[in-house]
Protein backbone atom coordinates (compact mmCIF):
# COMPACT_ATOMS: atom_id res chain seq x y z
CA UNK A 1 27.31 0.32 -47.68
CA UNK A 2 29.85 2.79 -46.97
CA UNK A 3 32.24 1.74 -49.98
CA UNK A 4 29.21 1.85 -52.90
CA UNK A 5 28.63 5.58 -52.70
CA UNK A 6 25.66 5.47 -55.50
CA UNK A 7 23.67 2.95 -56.72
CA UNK A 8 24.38 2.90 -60.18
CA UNK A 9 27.68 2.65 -59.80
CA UNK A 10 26.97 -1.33 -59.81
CA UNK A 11 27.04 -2.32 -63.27
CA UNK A 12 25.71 -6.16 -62.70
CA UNK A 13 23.49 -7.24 -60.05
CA UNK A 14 24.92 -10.56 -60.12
CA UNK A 15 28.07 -10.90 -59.18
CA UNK A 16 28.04 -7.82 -56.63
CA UNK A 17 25.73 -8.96 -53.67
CA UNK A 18 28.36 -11.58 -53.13
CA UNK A 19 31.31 -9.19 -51.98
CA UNK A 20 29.12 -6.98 -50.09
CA UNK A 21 27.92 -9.53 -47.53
CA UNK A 22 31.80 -10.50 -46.83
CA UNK A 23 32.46 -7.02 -45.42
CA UNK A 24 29.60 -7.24 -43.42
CA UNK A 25 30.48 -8.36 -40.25
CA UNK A 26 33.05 -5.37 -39.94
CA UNK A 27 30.53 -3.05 -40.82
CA UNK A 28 28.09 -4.12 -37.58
CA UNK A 29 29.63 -1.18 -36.04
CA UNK A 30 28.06 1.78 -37.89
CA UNK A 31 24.97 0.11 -37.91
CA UNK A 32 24.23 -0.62 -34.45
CA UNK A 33 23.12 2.67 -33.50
CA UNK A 34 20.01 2.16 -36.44
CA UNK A 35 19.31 -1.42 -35.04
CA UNK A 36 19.27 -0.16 -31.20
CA UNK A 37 17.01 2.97 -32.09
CA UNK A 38 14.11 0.56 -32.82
CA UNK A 39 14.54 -1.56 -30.34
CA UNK A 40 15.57 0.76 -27.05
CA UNK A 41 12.93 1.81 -25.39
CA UNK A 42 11.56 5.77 -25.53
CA UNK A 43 13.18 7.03 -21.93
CA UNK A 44 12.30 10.46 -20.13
CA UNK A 45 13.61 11.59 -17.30
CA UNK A 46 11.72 13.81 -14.75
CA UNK A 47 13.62 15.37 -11.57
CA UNK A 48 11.47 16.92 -9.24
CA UNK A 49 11.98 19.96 -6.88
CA UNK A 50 15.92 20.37 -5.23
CA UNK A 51 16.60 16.58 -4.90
CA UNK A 52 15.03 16.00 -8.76
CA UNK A 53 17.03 19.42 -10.14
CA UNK A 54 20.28 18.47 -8.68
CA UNK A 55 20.20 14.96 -9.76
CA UNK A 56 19.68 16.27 -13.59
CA UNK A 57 22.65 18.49 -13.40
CA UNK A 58 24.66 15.83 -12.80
CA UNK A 59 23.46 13.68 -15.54
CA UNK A 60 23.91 16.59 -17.87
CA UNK A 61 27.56 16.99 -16.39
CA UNK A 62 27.62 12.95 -17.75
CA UNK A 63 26.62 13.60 -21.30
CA UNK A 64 23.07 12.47 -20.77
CA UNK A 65 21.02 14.20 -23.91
CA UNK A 66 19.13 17.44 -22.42
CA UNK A 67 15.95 16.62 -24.46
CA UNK A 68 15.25 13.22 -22.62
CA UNK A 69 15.22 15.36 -18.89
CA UNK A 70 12.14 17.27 -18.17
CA UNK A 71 13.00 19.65 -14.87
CA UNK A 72 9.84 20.49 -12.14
CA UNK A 73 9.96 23.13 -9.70
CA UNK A 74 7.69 25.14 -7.69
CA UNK A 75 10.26 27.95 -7.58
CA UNK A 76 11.73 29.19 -10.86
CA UNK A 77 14.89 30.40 -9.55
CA UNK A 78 16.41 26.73 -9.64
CA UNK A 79 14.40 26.04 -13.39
CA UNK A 80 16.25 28.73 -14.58
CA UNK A 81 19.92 27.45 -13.50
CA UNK A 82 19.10 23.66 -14.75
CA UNK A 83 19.72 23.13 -18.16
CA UNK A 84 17.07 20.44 -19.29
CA UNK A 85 15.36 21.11 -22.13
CA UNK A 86 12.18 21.40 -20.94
CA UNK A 87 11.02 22.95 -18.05
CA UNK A 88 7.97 23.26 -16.20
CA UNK A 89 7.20 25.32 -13.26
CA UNK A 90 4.70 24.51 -10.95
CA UNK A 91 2.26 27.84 -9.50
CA UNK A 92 -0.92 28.48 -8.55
CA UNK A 93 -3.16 30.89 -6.22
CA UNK A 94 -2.23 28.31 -3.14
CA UNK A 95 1.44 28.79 -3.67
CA UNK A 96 1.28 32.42 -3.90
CA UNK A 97 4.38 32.65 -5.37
CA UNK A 98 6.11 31.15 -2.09
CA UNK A 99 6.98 27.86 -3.18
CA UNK A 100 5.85 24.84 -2.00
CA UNK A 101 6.30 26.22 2.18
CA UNK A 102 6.78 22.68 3.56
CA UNK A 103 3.14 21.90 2.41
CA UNK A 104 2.80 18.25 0.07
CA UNK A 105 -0.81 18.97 -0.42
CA UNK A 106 -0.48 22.52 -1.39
CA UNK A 107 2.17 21.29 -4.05
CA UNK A 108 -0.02 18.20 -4.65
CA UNK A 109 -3.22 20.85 -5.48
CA UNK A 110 -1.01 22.75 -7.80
CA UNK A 111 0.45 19.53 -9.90
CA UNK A 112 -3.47 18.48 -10.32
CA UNK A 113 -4.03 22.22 -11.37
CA UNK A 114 -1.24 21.75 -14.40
CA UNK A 115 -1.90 17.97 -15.19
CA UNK A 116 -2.18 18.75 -18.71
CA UNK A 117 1.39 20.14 -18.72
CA UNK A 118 2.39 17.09 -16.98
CA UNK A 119 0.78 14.73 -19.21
CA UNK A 120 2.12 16.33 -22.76
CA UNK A 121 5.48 15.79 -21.18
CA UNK A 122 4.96 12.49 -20.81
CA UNK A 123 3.77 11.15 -23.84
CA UNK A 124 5.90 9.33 -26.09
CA UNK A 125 7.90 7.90 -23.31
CA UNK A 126 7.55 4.03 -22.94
CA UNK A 127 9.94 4.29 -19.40
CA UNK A 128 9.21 7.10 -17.08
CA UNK A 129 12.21 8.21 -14.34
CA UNK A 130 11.10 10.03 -11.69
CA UNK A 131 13.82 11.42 -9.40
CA UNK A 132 12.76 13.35 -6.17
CA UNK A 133 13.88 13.53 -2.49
CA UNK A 134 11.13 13.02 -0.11
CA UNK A 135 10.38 14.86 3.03
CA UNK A 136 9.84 18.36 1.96
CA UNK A 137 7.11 19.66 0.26
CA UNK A 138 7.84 19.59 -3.40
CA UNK A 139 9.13 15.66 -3.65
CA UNK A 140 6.35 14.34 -1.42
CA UNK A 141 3.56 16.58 -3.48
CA UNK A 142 4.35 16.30 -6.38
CA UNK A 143 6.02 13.07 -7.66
CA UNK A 144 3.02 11.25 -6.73
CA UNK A 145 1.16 13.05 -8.95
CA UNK A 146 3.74 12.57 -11.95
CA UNK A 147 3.81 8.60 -11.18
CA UNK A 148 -0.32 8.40 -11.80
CA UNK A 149 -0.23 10.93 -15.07
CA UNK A 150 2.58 9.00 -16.26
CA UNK A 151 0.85 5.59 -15.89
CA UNK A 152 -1.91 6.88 -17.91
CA UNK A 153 -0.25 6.98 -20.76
CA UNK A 154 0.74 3.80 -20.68
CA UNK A 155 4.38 4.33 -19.97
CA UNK A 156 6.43 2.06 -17.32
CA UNK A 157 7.32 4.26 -14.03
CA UNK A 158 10.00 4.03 -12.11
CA UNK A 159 10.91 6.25 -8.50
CA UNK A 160 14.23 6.80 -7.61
CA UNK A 161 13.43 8.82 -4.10
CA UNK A 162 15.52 9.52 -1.32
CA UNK A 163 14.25 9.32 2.04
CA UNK A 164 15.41 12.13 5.29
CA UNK A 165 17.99 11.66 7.83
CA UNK A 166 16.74 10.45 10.82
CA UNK A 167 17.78 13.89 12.13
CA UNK A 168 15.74 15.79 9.76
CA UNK A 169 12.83 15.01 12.55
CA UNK A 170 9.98 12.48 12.76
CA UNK A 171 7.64 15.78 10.11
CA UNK A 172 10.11 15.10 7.30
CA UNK A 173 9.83 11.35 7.95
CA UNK A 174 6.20 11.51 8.45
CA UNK A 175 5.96 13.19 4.60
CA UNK A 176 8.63 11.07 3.27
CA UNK A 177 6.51 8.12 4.56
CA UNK A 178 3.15 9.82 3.20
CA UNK A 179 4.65 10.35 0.01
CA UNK A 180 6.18 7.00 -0.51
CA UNK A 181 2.54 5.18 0.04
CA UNK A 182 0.99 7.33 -2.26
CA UNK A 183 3.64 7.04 -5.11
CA UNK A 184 3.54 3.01 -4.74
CA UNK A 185 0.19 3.53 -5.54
CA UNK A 186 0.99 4.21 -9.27
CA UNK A 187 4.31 3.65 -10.03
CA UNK A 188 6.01 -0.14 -11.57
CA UNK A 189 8.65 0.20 -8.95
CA UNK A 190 10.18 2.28 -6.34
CA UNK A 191 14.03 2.64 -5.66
CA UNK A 192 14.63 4.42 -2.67
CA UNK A 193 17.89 5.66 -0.97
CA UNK A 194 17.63 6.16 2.82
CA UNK A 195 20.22 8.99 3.41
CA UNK A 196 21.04 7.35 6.79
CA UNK A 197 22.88 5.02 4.97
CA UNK A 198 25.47 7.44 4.08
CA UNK A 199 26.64 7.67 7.17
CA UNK A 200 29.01 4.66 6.22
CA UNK A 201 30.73 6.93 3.72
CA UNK A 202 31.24 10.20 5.28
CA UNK A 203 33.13 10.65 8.50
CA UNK A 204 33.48 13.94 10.43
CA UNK A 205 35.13 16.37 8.35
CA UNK A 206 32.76 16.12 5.70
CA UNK A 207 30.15 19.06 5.47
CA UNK A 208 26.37 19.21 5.17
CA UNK A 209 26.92 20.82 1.44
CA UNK A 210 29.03 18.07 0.29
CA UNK A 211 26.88 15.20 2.45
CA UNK A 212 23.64 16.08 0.43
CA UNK A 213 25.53 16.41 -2.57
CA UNK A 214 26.75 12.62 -2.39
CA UNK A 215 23.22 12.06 -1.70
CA UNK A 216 22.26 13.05 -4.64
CA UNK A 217 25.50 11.76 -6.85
CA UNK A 218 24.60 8.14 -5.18
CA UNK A 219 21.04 8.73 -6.54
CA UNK A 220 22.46 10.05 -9.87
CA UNK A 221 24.36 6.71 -10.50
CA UNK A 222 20.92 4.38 -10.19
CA UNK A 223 19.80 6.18 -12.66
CA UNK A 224 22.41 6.27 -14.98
CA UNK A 225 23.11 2.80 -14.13
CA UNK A 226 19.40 1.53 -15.38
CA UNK A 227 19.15 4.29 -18.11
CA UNK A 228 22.62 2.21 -19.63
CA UNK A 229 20.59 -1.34 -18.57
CA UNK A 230 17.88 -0.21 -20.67
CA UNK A 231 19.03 1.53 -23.61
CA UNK A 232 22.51 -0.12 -24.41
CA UNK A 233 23.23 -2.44 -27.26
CA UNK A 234 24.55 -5.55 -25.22
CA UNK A 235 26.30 -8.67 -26.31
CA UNK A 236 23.55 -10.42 -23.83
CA UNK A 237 20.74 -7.94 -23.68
CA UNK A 238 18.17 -7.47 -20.65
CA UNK A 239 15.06 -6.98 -21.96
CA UNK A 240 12.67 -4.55 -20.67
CA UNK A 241 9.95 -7.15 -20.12
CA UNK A 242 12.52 -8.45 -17.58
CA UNK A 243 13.17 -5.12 -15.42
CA UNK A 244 9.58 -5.02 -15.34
CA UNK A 245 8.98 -8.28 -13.88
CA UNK A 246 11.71 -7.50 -11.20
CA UNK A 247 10.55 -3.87 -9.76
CA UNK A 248 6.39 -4.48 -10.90
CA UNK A 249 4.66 -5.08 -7.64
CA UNK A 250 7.53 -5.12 -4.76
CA UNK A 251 7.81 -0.87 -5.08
CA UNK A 252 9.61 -0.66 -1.35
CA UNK A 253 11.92 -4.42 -1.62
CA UNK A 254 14.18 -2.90 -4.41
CA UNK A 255 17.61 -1.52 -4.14
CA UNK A 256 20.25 -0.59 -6.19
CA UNK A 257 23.72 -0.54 -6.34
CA UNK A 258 26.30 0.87 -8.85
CA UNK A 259 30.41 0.65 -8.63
CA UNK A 260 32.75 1.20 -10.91
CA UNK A 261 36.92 0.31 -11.50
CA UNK A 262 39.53 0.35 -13.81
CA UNK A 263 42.97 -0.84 -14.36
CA UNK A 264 44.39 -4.10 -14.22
CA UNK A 265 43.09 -5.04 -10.90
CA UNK A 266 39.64 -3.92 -11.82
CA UNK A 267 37.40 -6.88 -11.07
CA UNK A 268 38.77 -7.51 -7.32
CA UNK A 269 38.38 -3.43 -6.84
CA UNK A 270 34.37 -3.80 -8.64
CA UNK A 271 33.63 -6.48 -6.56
CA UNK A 272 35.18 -4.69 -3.36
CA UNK A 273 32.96 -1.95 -3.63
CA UNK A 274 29.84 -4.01 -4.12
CA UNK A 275 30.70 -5.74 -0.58
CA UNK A 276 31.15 -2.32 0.96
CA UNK A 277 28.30 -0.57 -0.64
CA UNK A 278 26.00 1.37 1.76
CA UNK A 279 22.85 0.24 0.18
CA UNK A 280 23.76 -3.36 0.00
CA UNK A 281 24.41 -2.77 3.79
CA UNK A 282 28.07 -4.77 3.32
CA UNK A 283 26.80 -7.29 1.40
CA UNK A 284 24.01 -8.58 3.59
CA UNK A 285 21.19 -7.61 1.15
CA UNK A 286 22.81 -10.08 -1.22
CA UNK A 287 22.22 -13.51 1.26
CA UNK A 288 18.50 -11.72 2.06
CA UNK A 289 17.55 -11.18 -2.04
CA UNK A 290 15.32 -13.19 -4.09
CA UNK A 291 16.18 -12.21 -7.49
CA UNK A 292 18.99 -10.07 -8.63
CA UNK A 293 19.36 -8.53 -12.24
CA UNK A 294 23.00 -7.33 -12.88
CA UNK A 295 24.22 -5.50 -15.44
CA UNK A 296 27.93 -5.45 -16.46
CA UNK A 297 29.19 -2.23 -18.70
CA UNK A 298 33.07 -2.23 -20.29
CA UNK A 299 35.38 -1.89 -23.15
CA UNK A 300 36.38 -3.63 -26.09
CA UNK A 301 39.12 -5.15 -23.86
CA UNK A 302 36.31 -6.54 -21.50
CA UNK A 303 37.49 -10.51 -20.94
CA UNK A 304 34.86 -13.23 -20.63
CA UNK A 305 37.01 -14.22 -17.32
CA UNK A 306 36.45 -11.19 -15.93
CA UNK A 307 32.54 -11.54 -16.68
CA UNK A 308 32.50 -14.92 -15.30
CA UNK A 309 34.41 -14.23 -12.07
CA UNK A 310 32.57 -10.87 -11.33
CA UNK A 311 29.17 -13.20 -12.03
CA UNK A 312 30.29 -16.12 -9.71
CA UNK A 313 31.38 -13.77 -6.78
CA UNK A 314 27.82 -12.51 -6.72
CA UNK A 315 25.81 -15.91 -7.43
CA UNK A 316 28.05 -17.23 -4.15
CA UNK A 317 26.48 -14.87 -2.09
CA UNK A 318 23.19 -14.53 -3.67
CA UNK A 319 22.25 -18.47 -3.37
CA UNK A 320 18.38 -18.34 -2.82
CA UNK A 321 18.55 -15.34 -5.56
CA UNK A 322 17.21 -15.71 -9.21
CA UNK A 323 20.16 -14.00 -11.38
CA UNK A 324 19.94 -12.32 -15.08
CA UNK A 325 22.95 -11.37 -16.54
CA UNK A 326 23.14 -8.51 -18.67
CA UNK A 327 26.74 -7.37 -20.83
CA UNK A 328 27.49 -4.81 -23.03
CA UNK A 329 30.27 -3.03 -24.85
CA UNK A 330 30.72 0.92 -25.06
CA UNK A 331 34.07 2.21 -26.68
CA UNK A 332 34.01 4.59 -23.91
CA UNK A 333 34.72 2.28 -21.27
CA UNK A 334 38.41 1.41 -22.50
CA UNK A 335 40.31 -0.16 -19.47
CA UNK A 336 37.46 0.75 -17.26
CA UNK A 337 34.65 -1.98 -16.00
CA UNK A 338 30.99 -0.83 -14.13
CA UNK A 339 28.34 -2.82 -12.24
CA UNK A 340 24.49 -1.89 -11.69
CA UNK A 341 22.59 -4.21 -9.62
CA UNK A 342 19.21 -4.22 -8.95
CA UNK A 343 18.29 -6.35 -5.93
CA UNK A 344 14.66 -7.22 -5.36
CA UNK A 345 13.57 -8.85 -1.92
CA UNK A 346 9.92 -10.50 -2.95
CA UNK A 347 8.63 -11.13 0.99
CA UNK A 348 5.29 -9.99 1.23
CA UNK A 349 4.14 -9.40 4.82
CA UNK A 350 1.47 -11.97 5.85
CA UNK A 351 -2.21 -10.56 6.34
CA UNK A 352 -3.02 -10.54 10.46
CA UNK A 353 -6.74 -11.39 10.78
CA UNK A 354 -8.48 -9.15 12.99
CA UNK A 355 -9.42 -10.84 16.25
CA UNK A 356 -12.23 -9.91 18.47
CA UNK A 357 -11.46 -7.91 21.70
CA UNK A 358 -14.27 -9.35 23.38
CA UNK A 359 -13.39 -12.87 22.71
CA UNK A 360 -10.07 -12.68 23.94
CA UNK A 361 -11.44 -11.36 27.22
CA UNK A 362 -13.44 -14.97 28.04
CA UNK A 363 -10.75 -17.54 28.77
CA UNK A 364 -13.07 -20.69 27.70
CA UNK A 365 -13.77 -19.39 24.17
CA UNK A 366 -9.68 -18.48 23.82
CA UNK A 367 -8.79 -21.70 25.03
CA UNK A 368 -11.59 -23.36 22.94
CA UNK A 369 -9.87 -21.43 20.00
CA UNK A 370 -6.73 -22.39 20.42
CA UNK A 371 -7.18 -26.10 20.99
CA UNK A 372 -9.83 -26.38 18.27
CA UNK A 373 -8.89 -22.74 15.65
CA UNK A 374 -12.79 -22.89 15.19
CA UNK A 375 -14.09 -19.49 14.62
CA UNK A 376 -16.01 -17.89 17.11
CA UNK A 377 -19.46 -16.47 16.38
CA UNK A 378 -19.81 -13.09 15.52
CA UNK A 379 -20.91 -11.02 18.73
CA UNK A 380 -23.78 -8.95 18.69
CA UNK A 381 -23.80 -5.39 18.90
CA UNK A 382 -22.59 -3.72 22.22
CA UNK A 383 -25.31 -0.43 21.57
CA UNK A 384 -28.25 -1.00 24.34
CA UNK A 385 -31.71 -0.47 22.86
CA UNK A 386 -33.43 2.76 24.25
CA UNK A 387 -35.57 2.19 27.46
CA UNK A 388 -39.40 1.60 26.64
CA UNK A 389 -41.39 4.65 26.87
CA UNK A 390 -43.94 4.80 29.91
CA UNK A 391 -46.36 6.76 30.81
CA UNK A 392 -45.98 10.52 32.66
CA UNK A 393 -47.90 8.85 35.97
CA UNK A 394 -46.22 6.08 35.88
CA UNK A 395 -42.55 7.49 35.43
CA UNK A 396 -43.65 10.38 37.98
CA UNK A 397 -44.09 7.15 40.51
CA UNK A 398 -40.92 5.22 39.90
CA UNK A 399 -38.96 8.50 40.84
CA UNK A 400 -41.24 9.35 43.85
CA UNK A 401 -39.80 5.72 44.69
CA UNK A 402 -36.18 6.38 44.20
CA UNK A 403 -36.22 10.18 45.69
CA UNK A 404 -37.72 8.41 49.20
CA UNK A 405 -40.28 10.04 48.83
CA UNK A 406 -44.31 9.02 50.12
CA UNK A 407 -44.74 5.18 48.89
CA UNK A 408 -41.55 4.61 49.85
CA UNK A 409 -41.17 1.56 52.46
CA UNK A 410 -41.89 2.16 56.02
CA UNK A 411 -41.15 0.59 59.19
CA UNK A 412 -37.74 -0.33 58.00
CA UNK A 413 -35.88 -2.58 60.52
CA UNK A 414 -32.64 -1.37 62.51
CA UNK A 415 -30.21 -4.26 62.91
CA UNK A 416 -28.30 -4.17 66.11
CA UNK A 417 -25.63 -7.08 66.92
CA UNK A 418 -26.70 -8.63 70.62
CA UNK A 419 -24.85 -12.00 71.96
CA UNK A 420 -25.83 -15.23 71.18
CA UNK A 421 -27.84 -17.04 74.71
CA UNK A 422 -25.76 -20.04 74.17
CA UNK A 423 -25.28 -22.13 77.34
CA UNK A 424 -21.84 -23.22 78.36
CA UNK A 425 -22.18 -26.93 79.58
CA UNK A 426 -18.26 -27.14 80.30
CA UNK A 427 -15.13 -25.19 79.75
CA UNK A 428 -12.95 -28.36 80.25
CA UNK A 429 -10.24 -27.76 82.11
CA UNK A 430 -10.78 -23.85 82.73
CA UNK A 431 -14.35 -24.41 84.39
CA UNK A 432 -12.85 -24.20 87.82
CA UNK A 433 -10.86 -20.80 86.91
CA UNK A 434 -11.86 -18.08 88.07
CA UNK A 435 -12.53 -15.12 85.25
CA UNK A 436 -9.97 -12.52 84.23
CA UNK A 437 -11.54 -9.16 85.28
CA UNK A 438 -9.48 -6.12 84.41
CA UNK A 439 -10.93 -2.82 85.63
CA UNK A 440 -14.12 -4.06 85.85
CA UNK A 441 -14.12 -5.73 82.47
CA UNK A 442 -14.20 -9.73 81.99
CA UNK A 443 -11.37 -10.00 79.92
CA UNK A 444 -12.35 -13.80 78.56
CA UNK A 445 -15.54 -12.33 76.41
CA UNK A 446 -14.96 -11.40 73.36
CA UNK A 447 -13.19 -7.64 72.63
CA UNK A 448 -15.79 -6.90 70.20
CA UNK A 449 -18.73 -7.38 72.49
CA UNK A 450 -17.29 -6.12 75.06
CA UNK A 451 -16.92 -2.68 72.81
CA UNK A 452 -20.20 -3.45 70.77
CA UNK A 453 -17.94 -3.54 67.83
CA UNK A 454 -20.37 -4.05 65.00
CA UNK A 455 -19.09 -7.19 62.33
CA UNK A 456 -20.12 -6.70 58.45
């Protein structure tokens, strides 16, 4: 269309419809951005609190578009550094103007206080990103809240959270843990990063400032990883119906990884990083997954043997797996070759029946349970019914009766232990011997009647 600059510069209609569907194949360029604006999904992008901030930053610093990243904060020092286009700080009477202090449920009360801001930010998005580290106050609050508001409009919502270092204390992970249930709760799916897995990438000149900061690069790379899955014009697309079927329903099973290589050698280094990378733990995840979506990103010089090599170096290790294959083509890739995969292990824990305390304490029902797996009967309740009421006489004599007092029994008889009269006919060969006396004391009766020893 570029080379008719008017309309009426065609002076037949005939003949001219012909020539202008040869060109056409060359001109599939300039039109793919038209074709993939219908058909890419609406995609906003909401960091939350330091974690959330820091991780928009660095998809700004990537050429992500400002007006798809929505920045939330309970301090406005840190809105006012980030440069997302919109911006919405979090305050109310709880927070005093001290942030979120630690608190979730103080930051939680001040989300559902501003739900309405929430909720015209998300509209119009048909995929929701949520990006937030867990264990503080803000994340743990607050993202939860997002993930339901979101949902209500009908938009898919995904959690990329980071969980504490086991250092951080068994609080932080008692949030982060909090905080993780409740966004399930909402959310599509849930891809977490455990900082303790970057332990295999630092060693011990690395400093807490640039540790955290790889924390949140790593976390910056899912995203930007999936944000590419989703919205790029492939050669062999991955529809969205497809993400959703992998993440919907197993929220804390899914884990990402992204890697990235160029040069001649890129494949082997790609697929090098993939077996080293910390949240694949070496490559193990792979054998463990159930289905794997992986989605391949290069240039115009991208080579189907290249595609097919990376693809059966992870099918090898992934055999129980169920792969989809995703590739497209960005100019901007020239010589250079990326990787997101999104690994998905669907093992649901089995449901433990509850068993009976009291049951288990009678061997012959156990045993009769295990031989037979018939179900018990339902015990009664242990609660005693209150004792029957009685009379003021009559309860005035029952503890004249226990207190000893007058109606008691009388005459009660002393036991004393005496010696049975038993006649000795013979002592066999000891009935000539003559006793044992000791100072005075016959020696062959018994110690204990001889000492009046008394035998209970």
């Amino acid at each position: 269309m570029s080379t008719d600059p008017t309309p009426d510069s065609t002076p037949t209609p005939g003949p001219d419809p012909i020539p202008a569907e040869n060109p056409q194949p060359e001109s599939v360029a300039p039109l793919a951005p038209s074709t993939s604006a219908t058909s890419q999904p609406r995609l906003k992008i909401f960091g939350v609190g330091t974690t959330g901030l820091a991780v928009l930053d660095r998809l700004l610093a990537e050429g992500m578009p400002a007006s798809d990243l929505i920045a939330i904060n309970t301090d406005q020092g840190p809105l006012d550094c980030c440069a997302a286009a919109t911006k919405i700080h979090l305050e109310s009477k709880l927070l005093r103007g001290l942030g979120s202090g630690g608190d979730p449920e103080r930051t939680r009360a001040a989300a559902e206080e501003s739900s309405g801001k929430l909720k015209a930010a998300c509209e119009g998005a048909e995929v929701i990103f949520i990006a937030a580290g867990l264990g503080g106050g803000t994340g743990s609050g607050i993202a939860p809240v997002i993930a339901r508001t979101a949902k209500e409009t009908g938009a898919l919502v995904i959690g990329f959270l980071t969980l504490p270092f086991d250092c951080e204390g068994s609080r932080r992970r008692a949030i982060a843990r909090a905080g993780l249930e409740r966004f399930q709760e909402s959310a599509d799916g849930v891809i977490s990063l455990p900082n303790q897995k970057i332990f295999k990438l630092i060693d011990e000149n690395t400093s807490l400032v640039d540790t955290f900061k790889l924390s949140n690069s790593l976390l910056a790379e899912g995203v930007r990883g999936i944000w590419r899955l989703l919205t790029s014009q492939g050669l062999i697309e991955i529809q969205l119906t497809d993400f959703c079927e992998l993440v919907r329903g197993h929220h804390a099973e899914s884990i990402f990884a992204t890697a990235e290589a160029a040069g001649p050698g890129r494949c082997g280094g790609l697929l090098a990083k993939l077996a080293s990378h910390p949240m694949l733990d070496d490559g193990v995840l792979l054998t463990e997954a159930e289905a794997i979506l992986v989605s391949v990103t290069g240039g115009p010089d991208l080579s189907m043997l290249e595609v097919n090599r990376l693809m059966q170096e992870i099918q090898s290790r992934a055999i129980r797996a169920q792969v989809t294959m995703g590739a497209a083509i960005d100019a901007s890739f020239q010589d250079r070759l990326a990787v997101t995969l999104i690994v998905a292990r669907r093992i649901e824990q089995p449901k433990q029946e509850s068993i009976d305390t009291e049951t288990l304490t009678k061997s012959d029902d156990l045993d009769t349970q295990l031989i037979t797996k018939t179900e018990s009967p339902r015990h009664g309740s242990r609660l005693l019914p209150p004792p029957p009421e009685l009379p003021q006489e009559q309860m005035q004599q029952m503890l004249k009766r226990q207190r000893g007092g007058p109606g008691t029994r009388k005459n009660v008889v002393k036991l004393r232990q005496t010696q049975l009269p038993l006649e000795i006919i013979s002592k066999g060969r000891f009935d000539k011997s003559e006793p044992t006396i000791h100072k005075g004391e016959d020696l062959d009766v018994p110690t204990y009647i001889r000492r009046g020893v008394s035998l209970n």
